[in-house]
PDB file of N, CA and C in Angstrom:
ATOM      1  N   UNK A   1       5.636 -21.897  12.984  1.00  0.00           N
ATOM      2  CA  UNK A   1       5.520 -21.340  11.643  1.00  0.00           C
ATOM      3  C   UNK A   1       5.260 -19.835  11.760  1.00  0.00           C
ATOM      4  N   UNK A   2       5.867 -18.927  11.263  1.00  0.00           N
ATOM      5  CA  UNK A   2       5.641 -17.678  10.990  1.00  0.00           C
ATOM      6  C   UNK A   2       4.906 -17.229   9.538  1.00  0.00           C
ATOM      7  N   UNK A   3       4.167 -16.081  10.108  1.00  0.00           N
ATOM      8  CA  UNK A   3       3.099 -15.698   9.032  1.00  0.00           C
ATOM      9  C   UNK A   3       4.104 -15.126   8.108  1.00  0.00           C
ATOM     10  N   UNK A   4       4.133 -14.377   6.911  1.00  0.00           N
ATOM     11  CA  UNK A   4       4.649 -13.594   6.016  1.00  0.00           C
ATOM     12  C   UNK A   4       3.785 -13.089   5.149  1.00  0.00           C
ATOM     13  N   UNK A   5       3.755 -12.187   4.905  1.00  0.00           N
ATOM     14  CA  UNK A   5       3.440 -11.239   4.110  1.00  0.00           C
ATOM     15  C   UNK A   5       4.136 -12.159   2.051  1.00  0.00           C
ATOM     16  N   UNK A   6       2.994 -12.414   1.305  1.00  0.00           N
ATOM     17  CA  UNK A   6       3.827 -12.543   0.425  1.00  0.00           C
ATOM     18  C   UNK A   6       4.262 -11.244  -0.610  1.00  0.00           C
ATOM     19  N   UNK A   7       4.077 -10.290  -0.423  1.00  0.00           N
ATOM     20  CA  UNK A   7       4.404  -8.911  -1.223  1.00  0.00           C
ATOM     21  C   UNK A   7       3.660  -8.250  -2.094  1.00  0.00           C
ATOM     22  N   UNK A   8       3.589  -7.269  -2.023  1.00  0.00           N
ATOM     23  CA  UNK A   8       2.718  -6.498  -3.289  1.00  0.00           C
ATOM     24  C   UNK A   8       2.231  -7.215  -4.606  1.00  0.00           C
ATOM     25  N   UNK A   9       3.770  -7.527  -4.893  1.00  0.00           N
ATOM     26  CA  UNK A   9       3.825  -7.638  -6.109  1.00  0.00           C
ATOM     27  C   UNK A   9       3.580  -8.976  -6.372  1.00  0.00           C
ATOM     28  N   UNK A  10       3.110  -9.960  -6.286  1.00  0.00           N
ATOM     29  CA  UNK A  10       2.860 -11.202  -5.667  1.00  0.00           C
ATOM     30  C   UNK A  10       1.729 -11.528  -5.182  1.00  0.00           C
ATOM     31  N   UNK A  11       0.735 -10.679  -4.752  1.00  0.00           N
ATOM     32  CA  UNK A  11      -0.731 -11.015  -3.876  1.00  0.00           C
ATOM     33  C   UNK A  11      -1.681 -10.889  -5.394  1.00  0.00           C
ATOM     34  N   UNK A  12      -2.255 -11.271  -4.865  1.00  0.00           N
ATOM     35  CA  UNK A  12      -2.835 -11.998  -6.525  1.00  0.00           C
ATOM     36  C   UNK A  12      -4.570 -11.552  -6.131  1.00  0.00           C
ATOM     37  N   UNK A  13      -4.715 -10.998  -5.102  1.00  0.00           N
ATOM     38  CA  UNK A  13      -5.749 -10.709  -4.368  1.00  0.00           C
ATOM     39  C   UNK A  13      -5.893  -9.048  -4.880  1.00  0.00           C
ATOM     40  N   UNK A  14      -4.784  -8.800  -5.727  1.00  0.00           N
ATOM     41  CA  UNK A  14      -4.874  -7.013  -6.011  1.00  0.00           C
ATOM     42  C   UNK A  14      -4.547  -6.162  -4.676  1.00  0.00           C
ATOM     43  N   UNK A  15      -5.247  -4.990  -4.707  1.00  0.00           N
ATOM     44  CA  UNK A  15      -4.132  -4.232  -3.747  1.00  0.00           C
ATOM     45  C   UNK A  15      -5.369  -4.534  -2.380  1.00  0.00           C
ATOM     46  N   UNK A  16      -4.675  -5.485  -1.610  1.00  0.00           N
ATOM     47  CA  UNK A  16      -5.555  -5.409  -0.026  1.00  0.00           C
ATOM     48  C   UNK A  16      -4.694  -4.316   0.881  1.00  0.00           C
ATOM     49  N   UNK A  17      -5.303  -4.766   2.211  1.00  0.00           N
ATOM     50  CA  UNK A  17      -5.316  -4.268   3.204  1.00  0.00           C
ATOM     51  C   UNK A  17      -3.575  -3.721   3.739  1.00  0.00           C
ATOM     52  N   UNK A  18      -2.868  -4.884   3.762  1.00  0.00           N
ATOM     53  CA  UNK A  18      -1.944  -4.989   3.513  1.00  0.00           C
ATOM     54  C   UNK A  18      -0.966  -4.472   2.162  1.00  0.00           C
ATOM     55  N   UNK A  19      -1.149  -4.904   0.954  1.00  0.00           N
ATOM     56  CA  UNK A  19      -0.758  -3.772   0.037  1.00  0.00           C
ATOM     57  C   UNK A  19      -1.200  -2.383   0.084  1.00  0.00           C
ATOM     58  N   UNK A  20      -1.928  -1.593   0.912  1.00  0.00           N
ATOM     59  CA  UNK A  20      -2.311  -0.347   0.637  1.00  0.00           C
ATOM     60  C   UNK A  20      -1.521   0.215   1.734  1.00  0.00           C
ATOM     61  N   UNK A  21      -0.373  -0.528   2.870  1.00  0.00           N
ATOM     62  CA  UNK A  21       0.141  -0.275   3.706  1.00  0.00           C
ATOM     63  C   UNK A  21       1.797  -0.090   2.604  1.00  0.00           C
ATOM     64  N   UNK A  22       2.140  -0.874   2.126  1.00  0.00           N
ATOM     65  CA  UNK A  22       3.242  -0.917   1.147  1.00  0.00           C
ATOM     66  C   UNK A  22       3.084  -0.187   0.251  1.00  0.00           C
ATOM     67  N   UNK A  23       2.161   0.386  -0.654  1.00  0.00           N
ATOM     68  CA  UNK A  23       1.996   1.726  -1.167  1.00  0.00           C
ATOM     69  C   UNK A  23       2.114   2.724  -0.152  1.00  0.00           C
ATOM     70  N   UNK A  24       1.619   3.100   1.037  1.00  0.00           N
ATOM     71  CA  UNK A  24       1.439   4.094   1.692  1.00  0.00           C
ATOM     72  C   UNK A  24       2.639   4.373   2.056  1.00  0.00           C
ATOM     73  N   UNK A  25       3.737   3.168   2.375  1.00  0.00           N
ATOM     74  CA  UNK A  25       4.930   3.477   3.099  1.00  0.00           C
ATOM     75  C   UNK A  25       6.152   3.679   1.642  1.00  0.00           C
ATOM     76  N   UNK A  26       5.513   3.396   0.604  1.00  0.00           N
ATOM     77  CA  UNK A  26       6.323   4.391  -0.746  1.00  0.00           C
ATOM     78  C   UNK A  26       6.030   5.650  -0.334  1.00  0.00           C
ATOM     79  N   UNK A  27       4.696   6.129  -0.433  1.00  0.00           N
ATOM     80  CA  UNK A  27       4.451   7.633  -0.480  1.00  0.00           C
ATOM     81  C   UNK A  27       4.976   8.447   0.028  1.00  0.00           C
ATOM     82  N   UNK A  28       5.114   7.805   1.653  1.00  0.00           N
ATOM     83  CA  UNK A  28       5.326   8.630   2.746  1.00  0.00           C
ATOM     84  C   UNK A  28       7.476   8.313   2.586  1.00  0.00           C
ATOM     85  N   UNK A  29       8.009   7.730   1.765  1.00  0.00           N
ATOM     86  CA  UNK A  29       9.101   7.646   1.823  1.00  0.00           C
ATOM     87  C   UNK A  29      10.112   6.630   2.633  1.00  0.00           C
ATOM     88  N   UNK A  30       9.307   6.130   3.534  1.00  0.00           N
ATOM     89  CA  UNK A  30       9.364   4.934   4.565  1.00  0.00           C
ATOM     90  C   UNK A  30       9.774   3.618   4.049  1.00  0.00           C
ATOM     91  N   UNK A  31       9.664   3.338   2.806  1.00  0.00           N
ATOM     92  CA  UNK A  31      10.447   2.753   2.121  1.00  0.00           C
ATOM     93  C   UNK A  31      10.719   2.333   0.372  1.00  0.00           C
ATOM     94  N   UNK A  32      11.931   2.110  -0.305  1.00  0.00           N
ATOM     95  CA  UNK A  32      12.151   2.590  -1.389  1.00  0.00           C
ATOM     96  C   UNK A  32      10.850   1.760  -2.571  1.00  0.00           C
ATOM     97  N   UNK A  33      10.653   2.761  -3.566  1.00  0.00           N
ATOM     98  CA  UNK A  33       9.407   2.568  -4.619  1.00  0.00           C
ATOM     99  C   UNK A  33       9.611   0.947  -5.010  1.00  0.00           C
ATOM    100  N   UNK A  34      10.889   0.062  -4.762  1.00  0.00           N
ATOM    101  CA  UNK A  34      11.477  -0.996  -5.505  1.00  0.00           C
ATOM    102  C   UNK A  34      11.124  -2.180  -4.137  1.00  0.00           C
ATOM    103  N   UNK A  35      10.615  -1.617  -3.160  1.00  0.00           N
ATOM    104  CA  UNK A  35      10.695  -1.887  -1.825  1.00  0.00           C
ATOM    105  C   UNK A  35       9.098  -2.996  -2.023  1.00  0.00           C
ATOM    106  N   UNK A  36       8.228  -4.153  -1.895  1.00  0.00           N
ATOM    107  CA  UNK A  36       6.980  -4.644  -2.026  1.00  0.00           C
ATOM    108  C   UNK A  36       6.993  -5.777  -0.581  1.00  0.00           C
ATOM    109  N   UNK A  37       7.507  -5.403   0.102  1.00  0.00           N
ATOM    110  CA  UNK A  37       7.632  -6.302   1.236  1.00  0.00           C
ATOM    111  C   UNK A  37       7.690  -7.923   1.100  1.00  0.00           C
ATOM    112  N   UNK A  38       7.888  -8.096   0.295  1.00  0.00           N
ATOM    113  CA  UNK A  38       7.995 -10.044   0.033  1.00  0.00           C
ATOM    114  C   UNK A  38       8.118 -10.500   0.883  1.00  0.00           C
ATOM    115  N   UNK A  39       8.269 -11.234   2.025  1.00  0.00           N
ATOM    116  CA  UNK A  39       8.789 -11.883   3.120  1.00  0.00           C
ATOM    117  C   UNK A  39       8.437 -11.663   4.503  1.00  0.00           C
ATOM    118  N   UNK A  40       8.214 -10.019   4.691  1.00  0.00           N
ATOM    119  CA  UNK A  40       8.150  -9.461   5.913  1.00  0.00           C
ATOM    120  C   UNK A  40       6.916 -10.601   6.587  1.00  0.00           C
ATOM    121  N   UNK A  41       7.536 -10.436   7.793  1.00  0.00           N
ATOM    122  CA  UNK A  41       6.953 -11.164   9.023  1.00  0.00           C
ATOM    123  C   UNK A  41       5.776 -10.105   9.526  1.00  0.00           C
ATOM    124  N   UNK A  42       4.816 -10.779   9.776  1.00  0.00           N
ATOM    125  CA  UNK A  42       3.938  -9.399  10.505  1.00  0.00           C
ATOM    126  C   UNK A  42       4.362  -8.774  11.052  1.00  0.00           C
ATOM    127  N   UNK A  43       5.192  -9.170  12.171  1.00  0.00           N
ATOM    128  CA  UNK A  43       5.820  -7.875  13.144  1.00  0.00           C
ATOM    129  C   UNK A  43       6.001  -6.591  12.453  1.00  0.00           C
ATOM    130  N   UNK A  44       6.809  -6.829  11.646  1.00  0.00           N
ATOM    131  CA  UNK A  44       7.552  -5.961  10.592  1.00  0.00           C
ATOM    132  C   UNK A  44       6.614  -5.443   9.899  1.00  0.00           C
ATOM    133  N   UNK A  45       5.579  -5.750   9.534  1.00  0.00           N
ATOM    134  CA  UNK A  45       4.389  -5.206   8.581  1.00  0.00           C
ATOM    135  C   UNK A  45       3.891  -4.049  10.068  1.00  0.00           C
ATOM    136  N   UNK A  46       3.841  -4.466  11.177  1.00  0.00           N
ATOM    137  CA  UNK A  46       3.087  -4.021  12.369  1.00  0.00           C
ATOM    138  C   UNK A  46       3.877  -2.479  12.227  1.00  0.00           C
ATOM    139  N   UNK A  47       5.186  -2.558  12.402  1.00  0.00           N
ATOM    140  CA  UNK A  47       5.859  -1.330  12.188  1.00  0.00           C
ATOM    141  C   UNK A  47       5.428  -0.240  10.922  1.00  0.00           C
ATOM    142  N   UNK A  48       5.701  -1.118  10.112  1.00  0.00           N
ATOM    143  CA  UNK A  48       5.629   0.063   9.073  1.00  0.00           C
ATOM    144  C   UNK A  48       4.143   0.401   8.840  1.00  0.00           C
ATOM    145  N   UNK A  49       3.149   0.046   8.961  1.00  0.00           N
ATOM    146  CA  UNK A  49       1.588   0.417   9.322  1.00  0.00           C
ATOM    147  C   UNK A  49       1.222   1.491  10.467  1.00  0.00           C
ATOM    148  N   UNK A  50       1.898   1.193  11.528  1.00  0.00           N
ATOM    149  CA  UNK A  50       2.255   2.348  12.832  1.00  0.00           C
ATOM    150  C   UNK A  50       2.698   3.507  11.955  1.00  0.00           C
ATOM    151  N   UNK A  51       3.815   3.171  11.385  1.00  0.00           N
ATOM    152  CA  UNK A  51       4.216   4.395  10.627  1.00  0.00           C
ATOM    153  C   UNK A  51       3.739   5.200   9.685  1.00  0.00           C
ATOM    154  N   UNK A  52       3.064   4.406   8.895  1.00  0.00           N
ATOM    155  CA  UNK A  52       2.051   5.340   7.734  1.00  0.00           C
ATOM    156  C   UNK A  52       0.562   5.775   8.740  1.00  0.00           C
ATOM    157  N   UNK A  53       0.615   5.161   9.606  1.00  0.00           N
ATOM    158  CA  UNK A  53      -1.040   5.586  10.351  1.00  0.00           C
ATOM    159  C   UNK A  53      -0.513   6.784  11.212  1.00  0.00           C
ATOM    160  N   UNK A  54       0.791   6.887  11.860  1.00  0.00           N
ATOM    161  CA  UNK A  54       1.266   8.477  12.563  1.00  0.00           C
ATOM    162  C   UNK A  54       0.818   9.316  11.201  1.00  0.00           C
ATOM    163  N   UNK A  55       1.838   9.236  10.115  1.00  0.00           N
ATOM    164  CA  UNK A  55       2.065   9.870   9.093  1.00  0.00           C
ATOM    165  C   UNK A  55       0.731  10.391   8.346  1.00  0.00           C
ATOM    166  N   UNK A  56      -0.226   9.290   8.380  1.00  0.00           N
ATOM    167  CA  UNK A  56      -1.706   9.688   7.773  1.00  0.00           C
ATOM    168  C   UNK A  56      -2.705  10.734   9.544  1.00  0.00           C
ATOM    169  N   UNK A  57      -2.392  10.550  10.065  1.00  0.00           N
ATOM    170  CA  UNK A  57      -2.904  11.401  11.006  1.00  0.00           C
ATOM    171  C   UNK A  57      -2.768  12.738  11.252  1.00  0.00           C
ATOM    172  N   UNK A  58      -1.309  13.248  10.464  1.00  0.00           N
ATOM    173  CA  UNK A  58      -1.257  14.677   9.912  1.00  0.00           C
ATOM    174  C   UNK A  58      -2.028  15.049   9.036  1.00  0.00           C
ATOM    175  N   UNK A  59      -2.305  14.298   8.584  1.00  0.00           N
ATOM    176  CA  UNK A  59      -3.325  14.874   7.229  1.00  0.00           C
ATOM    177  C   UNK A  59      -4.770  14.102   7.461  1.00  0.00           C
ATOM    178  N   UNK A  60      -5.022  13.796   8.534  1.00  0.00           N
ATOM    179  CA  UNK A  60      -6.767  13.880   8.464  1.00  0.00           C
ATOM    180  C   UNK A  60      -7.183  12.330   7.881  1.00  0.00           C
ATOM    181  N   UNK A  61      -5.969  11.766   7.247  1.00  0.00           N
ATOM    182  CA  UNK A  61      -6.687  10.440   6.871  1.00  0.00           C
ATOM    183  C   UNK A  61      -7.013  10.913   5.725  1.00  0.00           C
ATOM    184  N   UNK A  62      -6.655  11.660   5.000  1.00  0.00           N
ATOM    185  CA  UNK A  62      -7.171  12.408   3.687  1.00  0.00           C
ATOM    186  C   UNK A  62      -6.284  12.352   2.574  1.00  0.00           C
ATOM    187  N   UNK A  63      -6.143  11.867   1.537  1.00  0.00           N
ATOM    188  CA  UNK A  63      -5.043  12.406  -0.133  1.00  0.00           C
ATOM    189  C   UNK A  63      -5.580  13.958  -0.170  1.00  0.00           C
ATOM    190  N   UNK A  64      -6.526  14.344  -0.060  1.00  0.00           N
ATOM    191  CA  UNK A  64      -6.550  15.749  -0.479  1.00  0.00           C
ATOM    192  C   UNK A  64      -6.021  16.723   0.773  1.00  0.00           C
ATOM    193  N   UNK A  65      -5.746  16.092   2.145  1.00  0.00           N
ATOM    194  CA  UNK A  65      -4.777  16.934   2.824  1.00  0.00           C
ATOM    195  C   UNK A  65      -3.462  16.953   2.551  1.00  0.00           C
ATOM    196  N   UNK A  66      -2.964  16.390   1.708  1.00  0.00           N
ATOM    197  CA  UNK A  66      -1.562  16.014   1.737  1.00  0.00           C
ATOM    198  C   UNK A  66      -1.175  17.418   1.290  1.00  0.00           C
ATOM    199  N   UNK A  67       0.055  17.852   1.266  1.00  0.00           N
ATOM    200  CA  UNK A  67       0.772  18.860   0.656  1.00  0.00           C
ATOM    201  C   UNK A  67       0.789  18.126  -0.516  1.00  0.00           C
ATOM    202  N   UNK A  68       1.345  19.149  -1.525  1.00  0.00           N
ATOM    203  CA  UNK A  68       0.819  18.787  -3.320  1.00  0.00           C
ATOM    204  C   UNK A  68       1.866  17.834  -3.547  1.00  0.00           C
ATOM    205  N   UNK A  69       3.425  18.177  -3.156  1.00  0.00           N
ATOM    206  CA  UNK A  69       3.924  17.084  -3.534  1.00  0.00           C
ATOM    207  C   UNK A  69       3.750  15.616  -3.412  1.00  0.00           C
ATOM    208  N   UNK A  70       3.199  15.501  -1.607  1.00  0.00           N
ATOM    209  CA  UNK A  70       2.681  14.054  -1.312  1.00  0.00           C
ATOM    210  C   UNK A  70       1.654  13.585  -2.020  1.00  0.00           C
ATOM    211  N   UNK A  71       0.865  14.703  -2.321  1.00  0.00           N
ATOM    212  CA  UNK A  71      -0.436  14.198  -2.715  1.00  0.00           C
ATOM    213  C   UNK A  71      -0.283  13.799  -4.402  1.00  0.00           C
ATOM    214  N   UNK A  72       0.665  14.254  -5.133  1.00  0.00           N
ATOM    215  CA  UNK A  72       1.250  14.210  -6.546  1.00  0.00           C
ATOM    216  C   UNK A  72       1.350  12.795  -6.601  1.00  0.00           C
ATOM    217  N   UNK A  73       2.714  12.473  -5.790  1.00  0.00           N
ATOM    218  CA  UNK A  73       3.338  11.128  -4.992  1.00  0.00           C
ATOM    219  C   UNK A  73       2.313  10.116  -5.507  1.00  0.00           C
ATOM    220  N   UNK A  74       0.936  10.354  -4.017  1.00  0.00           N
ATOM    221  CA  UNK A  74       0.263   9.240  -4.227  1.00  0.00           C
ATOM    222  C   UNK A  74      -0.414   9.132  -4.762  1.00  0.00           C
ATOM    223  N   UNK A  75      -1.028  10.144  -5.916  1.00  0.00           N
ATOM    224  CA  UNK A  75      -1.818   9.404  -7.146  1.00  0.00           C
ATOM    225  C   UNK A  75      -1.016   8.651  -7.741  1.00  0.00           C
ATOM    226  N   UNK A  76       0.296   9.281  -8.291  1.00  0.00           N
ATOM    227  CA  UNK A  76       1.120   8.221  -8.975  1.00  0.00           C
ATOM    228  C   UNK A  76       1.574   7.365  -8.407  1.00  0.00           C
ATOM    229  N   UNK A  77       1.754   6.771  -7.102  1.00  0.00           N
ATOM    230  CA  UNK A  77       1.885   5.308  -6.734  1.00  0.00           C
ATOM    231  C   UNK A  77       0.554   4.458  -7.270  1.00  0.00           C
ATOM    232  N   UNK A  78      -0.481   5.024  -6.482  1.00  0.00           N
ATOM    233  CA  UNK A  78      -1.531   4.304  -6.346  1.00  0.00           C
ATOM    234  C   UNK A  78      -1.945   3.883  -7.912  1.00  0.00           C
ATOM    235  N   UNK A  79      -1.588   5.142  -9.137  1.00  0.00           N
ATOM    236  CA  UNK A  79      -2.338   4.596  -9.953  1.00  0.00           C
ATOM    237  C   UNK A  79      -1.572   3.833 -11.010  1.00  0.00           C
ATOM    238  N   UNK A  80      -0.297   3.667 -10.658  1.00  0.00           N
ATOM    239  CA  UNK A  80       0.627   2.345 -11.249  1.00  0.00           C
ATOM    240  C   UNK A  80       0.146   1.113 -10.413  1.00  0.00           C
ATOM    241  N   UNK A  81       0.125   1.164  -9.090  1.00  0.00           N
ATOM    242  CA  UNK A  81      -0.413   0.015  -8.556  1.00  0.00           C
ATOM    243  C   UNK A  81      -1.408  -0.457  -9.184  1.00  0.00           C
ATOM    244  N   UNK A  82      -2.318   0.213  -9.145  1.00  0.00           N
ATOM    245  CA  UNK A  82      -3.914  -0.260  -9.859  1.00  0.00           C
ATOM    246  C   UNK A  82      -3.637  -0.843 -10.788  1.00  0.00           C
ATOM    247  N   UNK A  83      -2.981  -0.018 -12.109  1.00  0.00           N
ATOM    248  CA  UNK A  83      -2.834  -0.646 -13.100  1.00  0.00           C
ATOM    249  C   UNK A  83      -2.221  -1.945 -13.239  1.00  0.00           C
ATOM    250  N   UNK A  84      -1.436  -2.160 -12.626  1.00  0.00           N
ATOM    251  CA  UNK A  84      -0.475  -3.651 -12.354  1.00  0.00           C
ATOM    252  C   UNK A  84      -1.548  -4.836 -11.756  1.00  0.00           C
ATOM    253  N   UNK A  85      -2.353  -4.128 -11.029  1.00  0.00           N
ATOM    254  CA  UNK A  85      -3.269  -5.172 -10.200  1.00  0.00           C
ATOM    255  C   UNK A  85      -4.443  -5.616 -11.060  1.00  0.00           C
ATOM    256  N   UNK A  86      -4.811  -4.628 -11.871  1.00  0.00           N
ATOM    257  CA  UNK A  86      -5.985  -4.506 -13.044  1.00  0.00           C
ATOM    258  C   UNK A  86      -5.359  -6.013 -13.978  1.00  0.00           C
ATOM    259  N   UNK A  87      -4.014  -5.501 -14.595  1.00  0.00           N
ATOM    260  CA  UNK A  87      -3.623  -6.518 -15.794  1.00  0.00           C
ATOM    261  C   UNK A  87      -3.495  -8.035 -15.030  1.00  0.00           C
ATOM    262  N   UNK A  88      -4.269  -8.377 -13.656  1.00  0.00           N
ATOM    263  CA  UNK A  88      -4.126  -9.460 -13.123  1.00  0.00           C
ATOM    264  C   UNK A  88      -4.946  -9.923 -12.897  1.00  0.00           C
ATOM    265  N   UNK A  89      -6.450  -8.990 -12.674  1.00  0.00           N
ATOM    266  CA  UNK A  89      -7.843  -9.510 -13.247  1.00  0.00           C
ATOM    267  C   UNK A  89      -8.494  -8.554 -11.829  1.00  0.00           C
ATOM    268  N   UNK A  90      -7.806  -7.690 -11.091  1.00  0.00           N
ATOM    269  CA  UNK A  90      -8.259  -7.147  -9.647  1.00  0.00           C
ATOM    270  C   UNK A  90      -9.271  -6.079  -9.948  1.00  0.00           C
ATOM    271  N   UNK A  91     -10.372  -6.247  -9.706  1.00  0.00           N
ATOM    272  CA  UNK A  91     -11.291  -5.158 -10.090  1.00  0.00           C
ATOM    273  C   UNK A  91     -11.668  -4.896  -8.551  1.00  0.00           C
ATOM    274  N   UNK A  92     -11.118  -3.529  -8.365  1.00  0.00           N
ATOM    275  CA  UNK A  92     -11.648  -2.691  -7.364  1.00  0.00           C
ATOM    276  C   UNK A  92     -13.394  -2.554  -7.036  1.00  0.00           C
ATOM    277  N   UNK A  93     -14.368  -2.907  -7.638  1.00  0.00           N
ATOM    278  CA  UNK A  93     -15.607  -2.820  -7.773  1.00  0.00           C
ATOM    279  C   UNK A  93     -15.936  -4.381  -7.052  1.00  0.00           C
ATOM    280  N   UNK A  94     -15.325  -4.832  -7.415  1.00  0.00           N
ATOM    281  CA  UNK A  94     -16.026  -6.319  -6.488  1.00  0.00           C
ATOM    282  C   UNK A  94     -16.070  -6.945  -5.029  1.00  0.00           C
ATOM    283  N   UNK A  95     -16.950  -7.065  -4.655  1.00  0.00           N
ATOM    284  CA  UNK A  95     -16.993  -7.191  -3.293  1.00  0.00           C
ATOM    285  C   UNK A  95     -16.512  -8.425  -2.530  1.00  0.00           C
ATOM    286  N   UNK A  96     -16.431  -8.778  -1.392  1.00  0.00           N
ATOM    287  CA  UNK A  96     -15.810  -9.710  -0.711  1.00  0.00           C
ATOM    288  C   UNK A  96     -16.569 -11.361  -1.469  1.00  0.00           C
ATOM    289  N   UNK A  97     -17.413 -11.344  -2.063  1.00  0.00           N
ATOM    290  CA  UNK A  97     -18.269 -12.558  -2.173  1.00  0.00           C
ATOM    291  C   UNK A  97     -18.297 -12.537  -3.271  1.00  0.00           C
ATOM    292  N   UNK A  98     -17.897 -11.543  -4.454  1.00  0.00           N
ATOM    293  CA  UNK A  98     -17.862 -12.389  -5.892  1.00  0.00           C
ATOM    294  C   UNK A  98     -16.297 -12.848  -6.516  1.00  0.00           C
TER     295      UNK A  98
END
């Protein structure tokens, strides 16, 4: 049996660990905004995580290092994500145990 990723848009868990890798790899252009990984096999998740973690290592691990356009980018990914994850009941404030 192979693991899969069930997709952004689909994890019902709001934006994890894994969705913040599929936002990151919108930002960085790595793959298209229409792009939520549905299916991907970890391997494949393994790649494109390598890739946003090179890509975040230019900038410190930081949104406020980004050049303005990236950094434009990922407020507006991130804060359509949120919102999509919000109208599903995902409150960023709650911790692993409630």
């Amino acid at each position: 049996m192979q693991n899969t990723y069930v997709g952004l848009n689909q994890d019902n868990h709001g934006i994890t660990q894994l969705g913040r890798i599929v936002l990151d790899g919108r930002v960085f252009g790595f793959i298209p905004d229409t792009e939520d990984c549905t299916g991907w096999n970890l391997g494949r998740m393994q790649i494109l995580m390598d890739k946003v973690q090179d890509e975040w290592d230019k900038y410190g691990n930081l949104p406020s290092r980004l050049p303005e356009d990236l950094r434009q980018r990922h407020i507006a990914v991130y804060e359509k994500a949120m919102g999509a994850a919000r109208t599903k009941g995902w409150d960023p404030e709650l911790g692993d145990d409630d």
